[in-house]
PDB file of N, CA and C in Angstrom:
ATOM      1  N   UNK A   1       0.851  -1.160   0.000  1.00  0.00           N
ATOM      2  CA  UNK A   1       0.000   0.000   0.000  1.00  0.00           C
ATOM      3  C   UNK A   1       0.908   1.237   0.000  1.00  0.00           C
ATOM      4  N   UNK A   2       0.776   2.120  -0.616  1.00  0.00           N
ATOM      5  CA  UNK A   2       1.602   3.501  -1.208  1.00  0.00           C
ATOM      6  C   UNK A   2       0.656   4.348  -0.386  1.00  0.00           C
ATOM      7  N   UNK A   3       1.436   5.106   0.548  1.00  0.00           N
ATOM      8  CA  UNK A   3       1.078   6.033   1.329  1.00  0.00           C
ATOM      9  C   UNK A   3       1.409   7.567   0.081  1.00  0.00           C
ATOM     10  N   UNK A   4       0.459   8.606   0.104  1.00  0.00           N
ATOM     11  CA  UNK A   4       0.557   9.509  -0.311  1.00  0.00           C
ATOM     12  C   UNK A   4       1.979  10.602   0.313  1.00  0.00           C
ATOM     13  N   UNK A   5       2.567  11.154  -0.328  1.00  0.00           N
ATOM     14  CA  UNK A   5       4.023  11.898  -0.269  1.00  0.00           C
ATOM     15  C   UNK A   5       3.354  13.123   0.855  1.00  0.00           C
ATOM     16  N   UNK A   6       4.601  13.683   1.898  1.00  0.00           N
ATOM     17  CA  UNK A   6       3.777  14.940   2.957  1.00  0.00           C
ATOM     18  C   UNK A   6       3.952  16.073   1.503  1.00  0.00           C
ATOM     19  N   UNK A   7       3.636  16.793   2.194  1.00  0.00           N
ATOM     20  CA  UNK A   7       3.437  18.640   1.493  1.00  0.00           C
ATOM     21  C   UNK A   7       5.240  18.229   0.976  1.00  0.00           C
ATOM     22  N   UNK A   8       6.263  18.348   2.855  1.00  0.00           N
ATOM     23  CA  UNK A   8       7.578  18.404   2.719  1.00  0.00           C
ATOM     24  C   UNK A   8       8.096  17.684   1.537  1.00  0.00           C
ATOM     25  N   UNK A   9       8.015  16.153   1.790  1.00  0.00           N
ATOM     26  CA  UNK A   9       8.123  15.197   0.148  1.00  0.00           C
ATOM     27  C   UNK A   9       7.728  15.623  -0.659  1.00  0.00           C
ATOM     28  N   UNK A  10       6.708  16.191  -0.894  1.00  0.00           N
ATOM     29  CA  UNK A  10       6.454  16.842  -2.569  1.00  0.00           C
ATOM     30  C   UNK A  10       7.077  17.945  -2.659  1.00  0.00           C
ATOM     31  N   UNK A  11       7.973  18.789  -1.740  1.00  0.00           N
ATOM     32  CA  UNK A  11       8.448  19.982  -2.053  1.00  0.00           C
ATOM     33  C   UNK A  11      10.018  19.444  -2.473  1.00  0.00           C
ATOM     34  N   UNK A  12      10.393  18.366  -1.752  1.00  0.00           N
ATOM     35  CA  UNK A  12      11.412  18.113  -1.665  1.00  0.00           C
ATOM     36  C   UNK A  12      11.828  17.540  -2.795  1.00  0.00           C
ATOM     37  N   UNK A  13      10.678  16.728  -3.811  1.00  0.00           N
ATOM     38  CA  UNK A  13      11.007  16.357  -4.651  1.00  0.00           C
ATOM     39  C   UNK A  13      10.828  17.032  -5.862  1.00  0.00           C
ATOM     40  N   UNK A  14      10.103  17.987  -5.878  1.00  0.00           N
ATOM     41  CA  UNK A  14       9.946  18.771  -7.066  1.00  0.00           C
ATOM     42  C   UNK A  14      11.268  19.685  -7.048  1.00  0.00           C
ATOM     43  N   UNK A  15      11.552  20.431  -5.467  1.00  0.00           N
ATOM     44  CA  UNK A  15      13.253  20.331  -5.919  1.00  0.00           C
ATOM     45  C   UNK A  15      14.552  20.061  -6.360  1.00  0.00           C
ATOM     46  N   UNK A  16      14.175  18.667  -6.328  1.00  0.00           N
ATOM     47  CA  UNK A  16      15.068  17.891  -6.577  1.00  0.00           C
ATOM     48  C   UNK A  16      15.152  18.058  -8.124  1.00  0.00           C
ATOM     49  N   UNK A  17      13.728  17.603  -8.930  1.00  0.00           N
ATOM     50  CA  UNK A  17      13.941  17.433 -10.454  1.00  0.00           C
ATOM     51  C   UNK A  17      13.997  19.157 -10.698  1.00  0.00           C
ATOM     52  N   UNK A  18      13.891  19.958  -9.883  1.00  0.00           N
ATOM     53  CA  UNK A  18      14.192  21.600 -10.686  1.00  0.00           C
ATOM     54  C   UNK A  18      15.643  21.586 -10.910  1.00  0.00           C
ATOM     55  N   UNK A  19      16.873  20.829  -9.643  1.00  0.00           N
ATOM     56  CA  UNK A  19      17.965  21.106  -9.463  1.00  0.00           C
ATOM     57  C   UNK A  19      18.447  20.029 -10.731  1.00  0.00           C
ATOM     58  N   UNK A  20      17.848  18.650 -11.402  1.00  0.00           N
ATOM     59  CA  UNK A  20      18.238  18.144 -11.974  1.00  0.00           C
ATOM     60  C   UNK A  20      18.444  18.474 -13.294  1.00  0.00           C
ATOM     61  N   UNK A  21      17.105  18.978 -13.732  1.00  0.00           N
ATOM     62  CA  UNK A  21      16.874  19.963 -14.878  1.00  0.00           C
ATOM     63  C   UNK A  21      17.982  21.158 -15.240  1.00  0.00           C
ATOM     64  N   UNK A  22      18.360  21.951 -14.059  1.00  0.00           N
ATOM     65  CA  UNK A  22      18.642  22.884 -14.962  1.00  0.00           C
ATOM     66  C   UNK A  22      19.720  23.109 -13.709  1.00  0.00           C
ATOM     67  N   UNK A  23      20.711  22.139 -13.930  1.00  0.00           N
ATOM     68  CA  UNK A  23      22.039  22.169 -13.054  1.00  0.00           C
ATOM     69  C   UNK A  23      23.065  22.880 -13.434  1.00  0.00           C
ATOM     70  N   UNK A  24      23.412  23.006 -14.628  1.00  0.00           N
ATOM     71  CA  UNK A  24      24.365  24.319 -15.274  1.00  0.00           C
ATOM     72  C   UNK A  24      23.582  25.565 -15.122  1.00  0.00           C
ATOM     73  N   UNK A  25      22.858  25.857 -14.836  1.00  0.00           N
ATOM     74  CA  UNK A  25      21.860  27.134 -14.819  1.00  0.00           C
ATOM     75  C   UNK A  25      22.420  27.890 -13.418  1.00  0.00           C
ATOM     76  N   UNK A  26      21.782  27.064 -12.495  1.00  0.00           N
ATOM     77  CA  UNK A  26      21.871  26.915 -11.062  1.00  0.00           C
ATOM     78  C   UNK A  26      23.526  27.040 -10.611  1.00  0.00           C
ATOM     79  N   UNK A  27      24.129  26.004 -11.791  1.00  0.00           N
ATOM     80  CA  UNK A  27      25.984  26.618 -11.532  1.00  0.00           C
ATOM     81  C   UNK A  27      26.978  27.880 -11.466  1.00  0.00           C
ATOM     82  N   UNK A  28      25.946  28.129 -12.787  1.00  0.00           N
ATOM     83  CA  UNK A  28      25.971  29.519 -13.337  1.00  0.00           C
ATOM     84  C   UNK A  28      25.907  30.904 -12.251  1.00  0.00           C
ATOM     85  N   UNK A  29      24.726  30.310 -11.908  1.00  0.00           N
ATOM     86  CA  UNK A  29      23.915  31.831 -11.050  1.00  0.00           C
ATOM     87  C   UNK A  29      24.342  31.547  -9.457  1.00  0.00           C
ATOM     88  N   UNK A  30      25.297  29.960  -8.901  1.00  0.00           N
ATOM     89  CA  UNK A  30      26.272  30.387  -7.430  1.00  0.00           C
ATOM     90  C   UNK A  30      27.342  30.637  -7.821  1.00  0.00           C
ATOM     91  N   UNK A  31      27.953  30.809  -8.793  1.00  0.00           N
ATOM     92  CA  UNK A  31      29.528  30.949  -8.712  1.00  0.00           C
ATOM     93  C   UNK A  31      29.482  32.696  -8.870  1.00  0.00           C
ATOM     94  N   UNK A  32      28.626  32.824 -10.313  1.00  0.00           N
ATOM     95  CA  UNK A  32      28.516  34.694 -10.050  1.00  0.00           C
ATOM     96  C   UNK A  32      27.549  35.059  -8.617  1.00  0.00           C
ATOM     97  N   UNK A  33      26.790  34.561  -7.964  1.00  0.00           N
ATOM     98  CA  UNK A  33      26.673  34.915  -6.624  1.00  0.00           C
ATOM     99  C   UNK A  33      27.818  35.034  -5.721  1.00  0.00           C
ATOM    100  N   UNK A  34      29.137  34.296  -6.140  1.00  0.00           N
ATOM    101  CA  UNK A  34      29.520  34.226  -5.116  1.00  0.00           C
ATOM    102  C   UNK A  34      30.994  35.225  -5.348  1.00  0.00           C
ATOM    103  N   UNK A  35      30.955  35.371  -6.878  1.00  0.00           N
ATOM    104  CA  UNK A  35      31.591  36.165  -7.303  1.00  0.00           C
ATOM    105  C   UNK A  35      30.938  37.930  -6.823  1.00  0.00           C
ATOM    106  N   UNK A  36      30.286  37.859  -6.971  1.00  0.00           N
ATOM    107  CA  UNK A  36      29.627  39.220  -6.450  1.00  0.00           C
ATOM    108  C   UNK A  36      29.437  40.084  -5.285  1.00  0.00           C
ATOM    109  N   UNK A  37      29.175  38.448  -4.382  1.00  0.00           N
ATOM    110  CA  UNK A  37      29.279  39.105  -3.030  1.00  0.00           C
ATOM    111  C   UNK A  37      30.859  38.891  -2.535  1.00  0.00           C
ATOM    112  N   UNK A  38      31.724  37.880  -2.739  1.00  0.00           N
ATOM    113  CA  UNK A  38      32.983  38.059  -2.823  1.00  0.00           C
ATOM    114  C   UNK A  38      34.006  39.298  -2.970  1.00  0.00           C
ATOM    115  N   UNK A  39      33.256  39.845  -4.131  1.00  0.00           N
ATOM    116  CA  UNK A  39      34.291  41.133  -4.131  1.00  0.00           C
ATOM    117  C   UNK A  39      34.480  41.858  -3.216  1.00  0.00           C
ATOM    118  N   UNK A  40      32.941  41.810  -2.229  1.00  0.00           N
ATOM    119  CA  UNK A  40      32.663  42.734  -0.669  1.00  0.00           C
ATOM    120  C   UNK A  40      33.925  42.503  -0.057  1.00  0.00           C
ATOM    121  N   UNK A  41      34.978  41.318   0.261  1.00  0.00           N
ATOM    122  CA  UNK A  41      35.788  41.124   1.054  1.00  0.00           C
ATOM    123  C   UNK A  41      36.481  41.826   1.090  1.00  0.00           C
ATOM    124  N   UNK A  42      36.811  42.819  -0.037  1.00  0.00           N
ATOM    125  CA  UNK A  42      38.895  43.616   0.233  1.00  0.00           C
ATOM    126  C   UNK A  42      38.135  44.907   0.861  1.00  0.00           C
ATOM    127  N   UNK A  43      36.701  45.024   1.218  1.00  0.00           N
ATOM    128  CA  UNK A  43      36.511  46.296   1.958  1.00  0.00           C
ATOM    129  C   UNK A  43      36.226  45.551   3.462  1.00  0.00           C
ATOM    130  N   UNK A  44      36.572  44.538   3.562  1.00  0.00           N
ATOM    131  CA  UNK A  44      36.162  43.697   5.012  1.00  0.00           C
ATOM    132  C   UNK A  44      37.768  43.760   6.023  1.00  0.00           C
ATOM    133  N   UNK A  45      37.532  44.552   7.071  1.00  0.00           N
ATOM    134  CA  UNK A  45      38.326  44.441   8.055  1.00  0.00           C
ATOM    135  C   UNK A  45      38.035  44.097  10.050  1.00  0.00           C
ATOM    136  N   UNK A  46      39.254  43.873  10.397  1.00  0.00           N
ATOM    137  CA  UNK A  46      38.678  42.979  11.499  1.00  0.00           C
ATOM    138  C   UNK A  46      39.228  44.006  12.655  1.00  0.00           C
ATOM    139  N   UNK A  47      38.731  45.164  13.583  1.00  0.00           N
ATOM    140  CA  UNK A  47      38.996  45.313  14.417  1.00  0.00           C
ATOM    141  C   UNK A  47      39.252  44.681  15.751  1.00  0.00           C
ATOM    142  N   UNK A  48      39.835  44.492  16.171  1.00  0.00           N
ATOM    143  CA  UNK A  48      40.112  43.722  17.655  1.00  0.00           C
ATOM    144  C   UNK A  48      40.312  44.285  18.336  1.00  0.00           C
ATOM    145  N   UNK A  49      40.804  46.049  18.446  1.00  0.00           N
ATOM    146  CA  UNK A  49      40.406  46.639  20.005  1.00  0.00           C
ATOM    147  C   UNK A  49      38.956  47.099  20.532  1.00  0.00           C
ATOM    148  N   UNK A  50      38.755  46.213  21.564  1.00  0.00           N
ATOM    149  CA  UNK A  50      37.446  46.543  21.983  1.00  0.00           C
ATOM    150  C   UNK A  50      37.570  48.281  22.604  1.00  0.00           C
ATOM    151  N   UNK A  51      38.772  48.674  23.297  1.00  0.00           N
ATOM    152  CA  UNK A  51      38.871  50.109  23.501  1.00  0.00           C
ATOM    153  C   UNK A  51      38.341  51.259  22.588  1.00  0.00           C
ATOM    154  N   UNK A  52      38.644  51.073  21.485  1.00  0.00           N
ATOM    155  CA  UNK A  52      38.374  51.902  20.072  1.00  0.00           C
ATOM    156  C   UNK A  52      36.174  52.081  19.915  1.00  0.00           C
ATOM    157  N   UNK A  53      36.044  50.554  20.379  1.00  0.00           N
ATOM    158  CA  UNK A  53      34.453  50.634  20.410  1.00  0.00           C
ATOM    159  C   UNK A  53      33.369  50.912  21.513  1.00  0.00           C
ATOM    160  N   UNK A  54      33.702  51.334  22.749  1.00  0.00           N
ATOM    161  CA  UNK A  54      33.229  51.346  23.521  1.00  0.00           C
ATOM    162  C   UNK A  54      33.610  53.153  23.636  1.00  0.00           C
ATOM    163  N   UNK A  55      32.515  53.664  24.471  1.00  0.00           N
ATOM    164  CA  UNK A  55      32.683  54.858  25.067  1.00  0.00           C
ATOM    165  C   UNK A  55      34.104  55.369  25.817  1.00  0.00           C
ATOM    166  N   UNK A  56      34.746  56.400  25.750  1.00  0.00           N
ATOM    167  CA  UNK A  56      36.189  56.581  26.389  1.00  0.00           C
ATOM    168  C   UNK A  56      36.239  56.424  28.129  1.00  0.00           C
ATOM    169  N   UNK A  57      34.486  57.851  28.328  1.00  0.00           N
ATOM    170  CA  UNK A  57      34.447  57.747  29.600  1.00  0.00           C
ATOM    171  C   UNK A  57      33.626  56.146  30.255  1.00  0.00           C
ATOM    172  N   UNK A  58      33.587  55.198  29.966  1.00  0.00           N
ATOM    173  CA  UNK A  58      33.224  54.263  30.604  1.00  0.00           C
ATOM    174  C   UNK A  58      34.040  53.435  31.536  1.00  0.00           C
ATOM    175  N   UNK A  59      33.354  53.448  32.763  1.00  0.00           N
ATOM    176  CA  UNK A  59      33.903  53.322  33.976  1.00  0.00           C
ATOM    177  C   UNK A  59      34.920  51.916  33.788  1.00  0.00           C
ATOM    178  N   UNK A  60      34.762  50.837  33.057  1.00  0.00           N
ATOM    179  CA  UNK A  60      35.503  50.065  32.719  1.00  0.00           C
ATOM    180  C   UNK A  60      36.854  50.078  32.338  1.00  0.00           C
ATOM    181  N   UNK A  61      36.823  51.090  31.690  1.00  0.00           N
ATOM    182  CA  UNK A  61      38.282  52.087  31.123  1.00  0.00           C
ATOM    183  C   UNK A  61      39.038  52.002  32.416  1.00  0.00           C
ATOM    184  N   UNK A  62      38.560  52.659  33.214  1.00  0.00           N
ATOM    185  CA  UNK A  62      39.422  53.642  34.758  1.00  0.00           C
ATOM    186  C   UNK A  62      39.716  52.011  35.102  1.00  0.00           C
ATOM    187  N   UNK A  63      39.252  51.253  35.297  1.00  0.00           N
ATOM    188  CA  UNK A  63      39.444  50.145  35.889  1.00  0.00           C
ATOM    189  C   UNK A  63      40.491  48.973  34.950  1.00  0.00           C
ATOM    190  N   UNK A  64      40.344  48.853  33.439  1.00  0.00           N
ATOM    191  CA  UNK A  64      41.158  48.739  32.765  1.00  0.00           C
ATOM    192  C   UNK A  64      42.574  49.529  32.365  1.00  0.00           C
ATOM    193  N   UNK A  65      42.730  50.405  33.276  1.00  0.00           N
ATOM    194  CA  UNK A  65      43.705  51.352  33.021  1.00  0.00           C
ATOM    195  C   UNK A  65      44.679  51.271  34.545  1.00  0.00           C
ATOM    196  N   UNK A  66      44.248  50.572  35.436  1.00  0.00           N
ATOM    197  CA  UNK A  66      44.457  50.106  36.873  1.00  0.00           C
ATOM    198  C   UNK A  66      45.176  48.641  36.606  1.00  0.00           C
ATOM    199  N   UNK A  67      44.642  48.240  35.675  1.00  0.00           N
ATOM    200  CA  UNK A  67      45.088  46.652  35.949  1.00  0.00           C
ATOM    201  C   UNK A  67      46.604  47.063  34.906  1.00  0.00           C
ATOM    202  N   UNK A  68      46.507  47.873  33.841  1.00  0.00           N
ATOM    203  CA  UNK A  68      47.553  48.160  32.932  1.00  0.00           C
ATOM    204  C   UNK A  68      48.365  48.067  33.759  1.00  0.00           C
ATOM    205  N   UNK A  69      48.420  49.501  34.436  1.00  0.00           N
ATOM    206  CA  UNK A  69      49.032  50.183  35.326  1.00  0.00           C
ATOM    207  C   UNK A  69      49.951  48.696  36.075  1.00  0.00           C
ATOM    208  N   UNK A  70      48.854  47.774  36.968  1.00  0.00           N
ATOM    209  CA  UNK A  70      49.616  46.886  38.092  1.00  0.00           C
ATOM    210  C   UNK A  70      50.252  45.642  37.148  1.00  0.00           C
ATOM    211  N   UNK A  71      49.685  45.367  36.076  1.00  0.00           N
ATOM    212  CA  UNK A  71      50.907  44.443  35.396  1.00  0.00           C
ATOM    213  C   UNK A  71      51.406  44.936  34.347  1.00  0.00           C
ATOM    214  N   UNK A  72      51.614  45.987  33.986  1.00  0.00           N
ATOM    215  CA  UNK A  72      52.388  46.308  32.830  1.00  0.00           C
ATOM    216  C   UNK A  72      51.796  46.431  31.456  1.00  0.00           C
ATOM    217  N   UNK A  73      50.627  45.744  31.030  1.00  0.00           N
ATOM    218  CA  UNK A  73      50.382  45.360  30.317  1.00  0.00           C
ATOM    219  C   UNK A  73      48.994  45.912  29.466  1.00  0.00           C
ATOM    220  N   UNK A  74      48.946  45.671  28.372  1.00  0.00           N
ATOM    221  CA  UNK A  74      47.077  45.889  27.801  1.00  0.00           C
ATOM    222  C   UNK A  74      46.784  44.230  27.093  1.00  0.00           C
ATOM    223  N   UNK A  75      47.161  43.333  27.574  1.00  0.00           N
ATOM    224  CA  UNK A  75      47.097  42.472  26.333  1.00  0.00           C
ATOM    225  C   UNK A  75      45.901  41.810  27.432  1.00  0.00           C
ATOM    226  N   UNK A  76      44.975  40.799  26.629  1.00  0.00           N
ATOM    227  CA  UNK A  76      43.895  40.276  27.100  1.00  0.00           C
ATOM    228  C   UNK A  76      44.483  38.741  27.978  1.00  0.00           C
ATOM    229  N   UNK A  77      43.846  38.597  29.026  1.00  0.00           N
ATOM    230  CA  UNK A  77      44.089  37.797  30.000  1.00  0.00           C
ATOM    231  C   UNK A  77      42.794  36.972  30.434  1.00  0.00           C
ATOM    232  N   UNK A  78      43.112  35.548  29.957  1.00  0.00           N
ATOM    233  CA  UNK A  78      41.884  34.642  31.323  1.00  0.00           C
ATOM    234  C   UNK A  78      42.007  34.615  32.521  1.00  0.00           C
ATOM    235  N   UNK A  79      41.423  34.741  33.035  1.00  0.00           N
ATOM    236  CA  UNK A  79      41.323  34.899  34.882  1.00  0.00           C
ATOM    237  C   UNK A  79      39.992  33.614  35.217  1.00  0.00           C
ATOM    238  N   UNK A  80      40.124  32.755  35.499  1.00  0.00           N
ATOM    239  CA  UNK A  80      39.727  31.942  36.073  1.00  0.00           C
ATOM    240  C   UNK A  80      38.942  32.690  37.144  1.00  0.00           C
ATOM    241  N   UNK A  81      37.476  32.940  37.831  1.00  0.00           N
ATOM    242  CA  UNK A  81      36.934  33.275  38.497  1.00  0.00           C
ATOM    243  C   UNK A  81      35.332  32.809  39.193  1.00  0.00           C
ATOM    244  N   UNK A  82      35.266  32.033  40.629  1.00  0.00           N
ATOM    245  CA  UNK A  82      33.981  31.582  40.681  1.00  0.00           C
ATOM    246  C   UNK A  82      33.520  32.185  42.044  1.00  0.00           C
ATOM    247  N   UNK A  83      32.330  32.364  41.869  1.00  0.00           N
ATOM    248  CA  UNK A  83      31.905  32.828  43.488  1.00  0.00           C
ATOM    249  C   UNK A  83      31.169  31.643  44.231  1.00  0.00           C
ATOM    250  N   UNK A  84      31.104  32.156  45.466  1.00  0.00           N
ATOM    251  CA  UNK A  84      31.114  31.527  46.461  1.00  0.00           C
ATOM    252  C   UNK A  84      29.568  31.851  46.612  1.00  0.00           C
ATOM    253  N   UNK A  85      28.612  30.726  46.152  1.00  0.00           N
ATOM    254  CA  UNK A  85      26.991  30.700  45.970  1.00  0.00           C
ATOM    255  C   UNK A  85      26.107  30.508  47.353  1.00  0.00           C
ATOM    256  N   UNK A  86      27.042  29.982  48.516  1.00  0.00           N
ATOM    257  CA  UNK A  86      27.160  29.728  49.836  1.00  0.00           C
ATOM    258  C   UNK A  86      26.583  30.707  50.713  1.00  0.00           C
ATOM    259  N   UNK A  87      27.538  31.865  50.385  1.00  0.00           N
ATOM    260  CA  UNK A  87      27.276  33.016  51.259  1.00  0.00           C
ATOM    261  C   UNK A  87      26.030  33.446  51.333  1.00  0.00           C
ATOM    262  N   UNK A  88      25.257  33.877  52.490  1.00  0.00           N
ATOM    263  CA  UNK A  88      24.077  34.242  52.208  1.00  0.00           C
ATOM    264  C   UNK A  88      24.066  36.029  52.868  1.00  0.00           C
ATOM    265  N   UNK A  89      24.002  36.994  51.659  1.00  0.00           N
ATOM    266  CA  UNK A  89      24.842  38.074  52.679  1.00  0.00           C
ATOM    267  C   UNK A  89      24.128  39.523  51.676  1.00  0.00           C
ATOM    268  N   UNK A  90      23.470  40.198  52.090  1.00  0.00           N
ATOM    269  CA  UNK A  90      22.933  41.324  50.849  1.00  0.00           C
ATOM    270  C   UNK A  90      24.160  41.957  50.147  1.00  0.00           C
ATOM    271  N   UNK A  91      25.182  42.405  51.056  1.00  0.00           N
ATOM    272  CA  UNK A  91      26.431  42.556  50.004  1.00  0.00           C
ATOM    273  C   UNK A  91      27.565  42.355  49.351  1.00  0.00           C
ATOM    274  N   UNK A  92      26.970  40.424  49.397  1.00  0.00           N
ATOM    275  CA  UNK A  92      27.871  39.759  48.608  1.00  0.00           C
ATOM    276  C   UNK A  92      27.612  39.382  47.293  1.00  0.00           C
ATOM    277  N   UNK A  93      29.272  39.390  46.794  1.00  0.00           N
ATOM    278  CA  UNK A  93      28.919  39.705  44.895  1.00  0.00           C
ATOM    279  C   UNK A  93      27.917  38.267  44.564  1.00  0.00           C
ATOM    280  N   UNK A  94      26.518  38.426  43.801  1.00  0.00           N
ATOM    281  CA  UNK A  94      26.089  37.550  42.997  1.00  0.00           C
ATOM    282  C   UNK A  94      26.187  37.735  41.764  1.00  0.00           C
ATOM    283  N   UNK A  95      26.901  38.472  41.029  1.00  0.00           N
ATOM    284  CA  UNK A  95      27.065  38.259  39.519  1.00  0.00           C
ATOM    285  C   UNK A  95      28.891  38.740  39.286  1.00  0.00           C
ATOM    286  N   UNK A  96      29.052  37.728  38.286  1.00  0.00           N
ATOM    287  CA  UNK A  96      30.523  37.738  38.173  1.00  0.00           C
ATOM    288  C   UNK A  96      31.137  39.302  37.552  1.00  0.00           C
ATOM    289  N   UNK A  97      30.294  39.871  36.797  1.00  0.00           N
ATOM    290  CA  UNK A  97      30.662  41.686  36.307  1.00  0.00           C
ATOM    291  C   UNK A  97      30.544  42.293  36.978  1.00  0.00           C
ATOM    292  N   UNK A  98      29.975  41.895  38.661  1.00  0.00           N
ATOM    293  CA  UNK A  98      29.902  42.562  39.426  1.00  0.00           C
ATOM    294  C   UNK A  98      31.827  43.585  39.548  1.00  0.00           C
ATOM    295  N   UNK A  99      32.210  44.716  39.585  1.00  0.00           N
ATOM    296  CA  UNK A  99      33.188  45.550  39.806  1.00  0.00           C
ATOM    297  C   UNK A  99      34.160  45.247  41.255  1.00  0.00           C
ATOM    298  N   UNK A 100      33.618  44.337  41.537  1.00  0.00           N
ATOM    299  CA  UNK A 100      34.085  44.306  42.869  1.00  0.00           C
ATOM    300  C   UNK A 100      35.094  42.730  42.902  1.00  0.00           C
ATOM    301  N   UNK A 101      34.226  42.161  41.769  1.00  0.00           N
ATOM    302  CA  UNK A 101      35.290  40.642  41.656  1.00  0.00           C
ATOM    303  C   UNK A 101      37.097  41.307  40.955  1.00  0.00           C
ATOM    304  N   UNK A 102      36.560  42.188  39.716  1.00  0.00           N
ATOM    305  CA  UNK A 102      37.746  42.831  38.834  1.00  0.00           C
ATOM    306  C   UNK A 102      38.627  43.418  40.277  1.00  0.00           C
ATOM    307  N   UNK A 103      37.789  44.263  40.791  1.00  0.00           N
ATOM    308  CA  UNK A 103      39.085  44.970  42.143  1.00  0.00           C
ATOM    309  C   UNK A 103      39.661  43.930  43.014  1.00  0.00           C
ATOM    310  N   UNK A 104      38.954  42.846  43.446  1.00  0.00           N
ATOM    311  CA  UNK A 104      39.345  41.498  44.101  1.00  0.00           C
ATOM    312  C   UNK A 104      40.820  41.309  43.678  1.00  0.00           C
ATOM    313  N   UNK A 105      40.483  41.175  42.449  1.00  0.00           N
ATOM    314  CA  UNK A 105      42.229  41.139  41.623  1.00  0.00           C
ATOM    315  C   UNK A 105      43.338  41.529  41.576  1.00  0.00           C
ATOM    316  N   UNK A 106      42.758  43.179  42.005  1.00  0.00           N
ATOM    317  CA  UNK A 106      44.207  44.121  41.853  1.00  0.00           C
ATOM    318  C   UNK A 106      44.873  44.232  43.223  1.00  0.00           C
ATOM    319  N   UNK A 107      43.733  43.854  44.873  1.00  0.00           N
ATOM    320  CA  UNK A 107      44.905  43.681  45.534  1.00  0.00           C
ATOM    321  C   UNK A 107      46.151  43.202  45.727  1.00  0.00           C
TER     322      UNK A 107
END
């Protein structure tokens, strides 16, 4: 017994014989797609200082300009950091951006 094809199967297959049909066509019209939007690339560049994109006066700065200051440095650093979920305390840090984990650091 031959079950009737879903909507999806009949879409899927009428795609199929469009792509079979007219496969140089379809070759045709991704390679100049890709030629076209391709050319976009030599105006494509990759900034990587987040300093340059963010506001100057943002308080992050003063605080990124502290840590320079205590190691020498601007280059980006992992810091391993977890809080202590334990404490039960109104002014203990519950979120890790909290400003107070970053100063934790610089003592």
């Amino acid at each position: 017994m031959d079950e009737m094809p879903t909507l999806l199967e009949r879409g899927l297959i009428a795609l199929a014989r469009f792509q079979k049909r007219y496969t140089r066509e379809l070759l045709i019209v991704v390679v100049l797609m890709t030629l076209v939007l391709g050319s976009g690339l030599k105006d494509l560049y990759i900034n990587s200082d987040i300093r340059s994109e963010m506001p100057r006066e943002h308080p992050i700065f003063k605080l990124n300009d502290r840590v320079a200051d205590k190691f020498g440095s601007q280059d980006m650093v992992v810091i391993a950091v977890q809080l202590d979920e334990s404490v039960d305390s109104r002014r203990s840090v519950r979120d890790i951006r909290d400003p107070r984990v970053i100063e934790s650091l610089l003592l």
